[in-house]
N, C-alpha and C. Protein backbone atom coordinates (compact mmCIF):
# COMPACT_ATOMS: atom_id res chain seq x y z
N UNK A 1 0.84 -1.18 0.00
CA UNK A 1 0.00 0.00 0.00
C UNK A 1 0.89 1.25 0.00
N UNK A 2 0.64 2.05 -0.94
CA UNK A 2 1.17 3.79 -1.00
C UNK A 2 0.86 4.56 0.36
N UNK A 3 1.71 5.09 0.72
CA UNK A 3 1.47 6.06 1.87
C UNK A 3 0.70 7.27 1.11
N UNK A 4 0.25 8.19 1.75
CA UNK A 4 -0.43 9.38 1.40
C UNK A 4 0.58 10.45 1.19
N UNK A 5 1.40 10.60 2.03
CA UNK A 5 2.87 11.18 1.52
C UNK A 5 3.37 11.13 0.39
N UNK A 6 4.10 9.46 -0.15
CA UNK A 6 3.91 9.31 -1.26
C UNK A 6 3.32 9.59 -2.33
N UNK A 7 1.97 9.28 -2.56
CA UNK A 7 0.85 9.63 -2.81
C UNK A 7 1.33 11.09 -3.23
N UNK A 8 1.22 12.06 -2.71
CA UNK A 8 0.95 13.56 -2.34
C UNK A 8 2.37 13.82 -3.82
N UNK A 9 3.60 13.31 -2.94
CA UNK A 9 5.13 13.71 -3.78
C UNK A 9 5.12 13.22 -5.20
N UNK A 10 4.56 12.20 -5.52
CA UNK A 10 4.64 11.76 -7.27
C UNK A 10 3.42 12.67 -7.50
N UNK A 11 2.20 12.91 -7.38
CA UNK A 11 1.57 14.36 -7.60
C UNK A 11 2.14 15.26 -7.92
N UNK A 12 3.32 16.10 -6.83
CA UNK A 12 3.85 16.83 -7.06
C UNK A 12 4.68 16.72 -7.92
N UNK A 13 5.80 15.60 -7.77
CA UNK A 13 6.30 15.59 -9.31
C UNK A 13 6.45 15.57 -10.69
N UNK A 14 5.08 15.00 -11.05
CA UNK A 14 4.32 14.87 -12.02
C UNK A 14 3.75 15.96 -12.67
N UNK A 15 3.73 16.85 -11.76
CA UNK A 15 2.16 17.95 -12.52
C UNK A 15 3.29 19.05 -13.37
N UNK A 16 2.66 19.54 -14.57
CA UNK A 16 3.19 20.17 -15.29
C UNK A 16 1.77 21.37 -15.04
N UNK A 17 3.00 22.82 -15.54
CA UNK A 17 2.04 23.83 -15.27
C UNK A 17 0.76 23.69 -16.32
N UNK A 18 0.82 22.76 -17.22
CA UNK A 18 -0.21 23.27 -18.67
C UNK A 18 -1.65 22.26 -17.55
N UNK A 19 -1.17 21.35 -16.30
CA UNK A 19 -2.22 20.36 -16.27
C UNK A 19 -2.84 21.26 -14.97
N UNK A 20 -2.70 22.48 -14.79
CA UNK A 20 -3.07 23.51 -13.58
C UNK A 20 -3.80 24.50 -14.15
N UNK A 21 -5.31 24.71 -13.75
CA UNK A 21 -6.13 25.57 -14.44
C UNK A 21 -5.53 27.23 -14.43
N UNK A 22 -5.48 27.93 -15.17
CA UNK A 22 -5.42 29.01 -15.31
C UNK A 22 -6.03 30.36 -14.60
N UNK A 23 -7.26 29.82 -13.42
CA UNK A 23 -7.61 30.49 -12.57
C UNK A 23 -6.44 30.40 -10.92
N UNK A 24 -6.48 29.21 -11.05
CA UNK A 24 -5.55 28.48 -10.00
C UNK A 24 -4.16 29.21 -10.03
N UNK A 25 -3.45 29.37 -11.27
CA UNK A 25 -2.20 29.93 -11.71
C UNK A 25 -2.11 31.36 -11.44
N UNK A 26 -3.24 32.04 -11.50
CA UNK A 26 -3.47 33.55 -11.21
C UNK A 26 -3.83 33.87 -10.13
N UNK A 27 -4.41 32.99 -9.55
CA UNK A 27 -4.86 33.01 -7.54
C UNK A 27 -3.31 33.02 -7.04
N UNK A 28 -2.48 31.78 -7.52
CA UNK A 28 -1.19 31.98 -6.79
C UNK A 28 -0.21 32.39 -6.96
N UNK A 29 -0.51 33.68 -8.34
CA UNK A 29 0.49 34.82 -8.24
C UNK A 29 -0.37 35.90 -7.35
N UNK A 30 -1.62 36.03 -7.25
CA UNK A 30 -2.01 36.91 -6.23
C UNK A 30 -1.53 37.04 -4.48
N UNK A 31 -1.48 35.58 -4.32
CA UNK A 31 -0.91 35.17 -3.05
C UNK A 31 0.71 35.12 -2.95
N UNK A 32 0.99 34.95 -3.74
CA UNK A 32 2.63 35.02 -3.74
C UNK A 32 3.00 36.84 -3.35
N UNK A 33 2.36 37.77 -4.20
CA UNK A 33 2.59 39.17 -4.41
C UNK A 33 2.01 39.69 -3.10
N UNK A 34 1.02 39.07 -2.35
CA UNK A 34 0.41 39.34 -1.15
C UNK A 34 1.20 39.47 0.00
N UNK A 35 2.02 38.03 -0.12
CA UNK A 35 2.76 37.53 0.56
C UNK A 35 4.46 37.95 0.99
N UNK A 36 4.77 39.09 -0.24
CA UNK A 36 5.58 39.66 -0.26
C UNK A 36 5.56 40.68 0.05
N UNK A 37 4.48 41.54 0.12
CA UNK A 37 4.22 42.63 0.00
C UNK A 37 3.80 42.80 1.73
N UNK A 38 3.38 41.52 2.14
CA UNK A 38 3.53 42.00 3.96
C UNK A 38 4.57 41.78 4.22
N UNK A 39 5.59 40.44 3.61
CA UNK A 39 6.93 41.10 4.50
C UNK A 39 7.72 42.15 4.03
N UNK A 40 7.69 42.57 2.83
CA UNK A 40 8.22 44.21 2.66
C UNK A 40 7.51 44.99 3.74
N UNK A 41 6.57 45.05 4.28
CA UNK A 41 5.96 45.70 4.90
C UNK A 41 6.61 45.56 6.33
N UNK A 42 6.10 44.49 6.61
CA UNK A 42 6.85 43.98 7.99
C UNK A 42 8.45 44.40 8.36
N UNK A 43 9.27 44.35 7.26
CA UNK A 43 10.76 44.05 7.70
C UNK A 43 10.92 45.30 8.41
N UNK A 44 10.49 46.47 8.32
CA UNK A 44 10.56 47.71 9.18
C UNK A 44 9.36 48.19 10.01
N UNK A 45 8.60 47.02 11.13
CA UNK A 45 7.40 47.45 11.93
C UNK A 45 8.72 47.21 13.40
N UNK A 46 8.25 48.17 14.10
CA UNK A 46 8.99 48.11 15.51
C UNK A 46 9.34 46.85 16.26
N UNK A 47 8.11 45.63 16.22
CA UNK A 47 8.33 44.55 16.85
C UNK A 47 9.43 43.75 15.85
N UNK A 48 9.30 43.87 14.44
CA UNK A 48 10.62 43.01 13.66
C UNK A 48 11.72 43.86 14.09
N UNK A 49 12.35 44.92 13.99
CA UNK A 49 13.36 45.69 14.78
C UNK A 49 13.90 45.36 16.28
N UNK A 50 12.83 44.94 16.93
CA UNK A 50 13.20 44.48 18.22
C UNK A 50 13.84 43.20 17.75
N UNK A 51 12.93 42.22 17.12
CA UNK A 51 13.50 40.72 17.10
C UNK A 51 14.65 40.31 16.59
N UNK A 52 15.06 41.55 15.33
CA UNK A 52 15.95 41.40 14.55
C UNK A 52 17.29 41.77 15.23
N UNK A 53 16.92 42.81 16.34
CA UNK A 53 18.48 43.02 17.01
C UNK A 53 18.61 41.86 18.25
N UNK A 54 17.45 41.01 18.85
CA UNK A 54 17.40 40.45 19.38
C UNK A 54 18.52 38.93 19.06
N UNK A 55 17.74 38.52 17.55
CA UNK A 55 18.85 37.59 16.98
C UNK A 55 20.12 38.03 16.34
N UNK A 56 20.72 39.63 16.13
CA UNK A 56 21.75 39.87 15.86
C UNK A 56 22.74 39.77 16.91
N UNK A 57 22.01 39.96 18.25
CA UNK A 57 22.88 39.69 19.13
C UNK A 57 23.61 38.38 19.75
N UNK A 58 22.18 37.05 19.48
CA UNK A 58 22.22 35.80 19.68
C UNK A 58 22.99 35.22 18.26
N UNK A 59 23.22 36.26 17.57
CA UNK A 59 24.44 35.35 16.21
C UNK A 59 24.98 36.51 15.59
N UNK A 60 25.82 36.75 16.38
CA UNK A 60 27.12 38.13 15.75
C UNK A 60 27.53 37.71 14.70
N UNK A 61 27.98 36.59 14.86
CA UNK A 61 28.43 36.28 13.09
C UNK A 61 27.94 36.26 11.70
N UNK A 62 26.33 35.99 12.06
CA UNK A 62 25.51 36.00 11.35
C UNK A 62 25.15 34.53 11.27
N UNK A 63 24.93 34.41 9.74
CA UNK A 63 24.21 32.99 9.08
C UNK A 63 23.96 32.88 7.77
N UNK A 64 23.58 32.13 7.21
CA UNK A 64 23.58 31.76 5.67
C UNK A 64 22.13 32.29 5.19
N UNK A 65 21.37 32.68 6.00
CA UNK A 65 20.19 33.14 5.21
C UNK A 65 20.28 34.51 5.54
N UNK A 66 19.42 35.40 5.08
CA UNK A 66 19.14 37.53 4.97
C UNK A 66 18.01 37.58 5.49
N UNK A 67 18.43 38.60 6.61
CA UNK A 67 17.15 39.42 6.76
C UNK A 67 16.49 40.55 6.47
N UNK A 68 15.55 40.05 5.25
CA UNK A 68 14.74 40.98 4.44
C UNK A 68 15.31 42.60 5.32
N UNK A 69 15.49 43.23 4.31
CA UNK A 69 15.36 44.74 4.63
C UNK A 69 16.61 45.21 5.36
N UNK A 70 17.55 44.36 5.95
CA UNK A 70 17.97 44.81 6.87
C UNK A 70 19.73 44.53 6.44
N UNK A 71 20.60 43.79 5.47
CA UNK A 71 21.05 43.96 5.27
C UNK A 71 22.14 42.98 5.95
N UNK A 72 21.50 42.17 7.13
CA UNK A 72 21.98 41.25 7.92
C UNK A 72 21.57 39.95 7.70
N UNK A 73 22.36 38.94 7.91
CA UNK A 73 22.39 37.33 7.95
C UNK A 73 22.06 36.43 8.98
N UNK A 74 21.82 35.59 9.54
CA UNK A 74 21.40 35.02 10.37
C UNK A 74 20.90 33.30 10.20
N UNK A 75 21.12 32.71 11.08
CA UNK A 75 20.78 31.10 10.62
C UNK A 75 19.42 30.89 9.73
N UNK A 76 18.98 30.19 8.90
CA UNK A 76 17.69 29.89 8.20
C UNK A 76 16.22 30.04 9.53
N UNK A 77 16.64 29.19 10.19
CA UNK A 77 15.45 29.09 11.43
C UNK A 77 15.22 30.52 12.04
N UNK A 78 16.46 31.43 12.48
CA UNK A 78 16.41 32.84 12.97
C UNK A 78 15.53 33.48 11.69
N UNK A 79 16.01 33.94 10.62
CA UNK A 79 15.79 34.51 9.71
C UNK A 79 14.16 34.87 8.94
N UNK A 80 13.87 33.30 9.35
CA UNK A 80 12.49 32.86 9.42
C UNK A 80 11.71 33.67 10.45
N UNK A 81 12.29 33.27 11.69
CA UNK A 81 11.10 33.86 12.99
C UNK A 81 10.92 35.50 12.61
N UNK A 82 11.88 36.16 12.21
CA UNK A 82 12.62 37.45 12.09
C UNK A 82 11.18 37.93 11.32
């Protein structure tokens, strides 16, 4: 028996954009642009400023991922919460 996982990942591998309706394709450039457009927003609200010097301090060195807006690095997981 296929797991549902499974299941789910050859789905995903399989699907070509032509077999994805064209309403579907335009919903998730709406959400993508949405989605960007709050964290442009976000990367300079007072509470990300707090958090962001919060983890600059907990990783002076930085990290392999950026934090939007700010010009600084920080581990993937920090960068994220950020």
């Amino acid at each position: 028996m296929t797991s549902h996982t499974r299941r789910i990942a050859d789905f995903a591998a399989s699907i070509r954009l032509n077999d994805i309706p064209p309403e579907v394709i335009l919903r998730a450039k709406g959400i993508a642009l949405d989605g960007l457009g709050c964290a442009l927003y976000a990367a300079d609200v007072r509470w990300t400023q707090i958090l962001a010097n919060v983890v600059s301090r907990l990783e002076p060195k930085g990290g392999q991922a950026s934090l939007w807006g700010r010009g600084e690095t920080a581990s993937a997981v920090n960068a994220a919460l950020v």
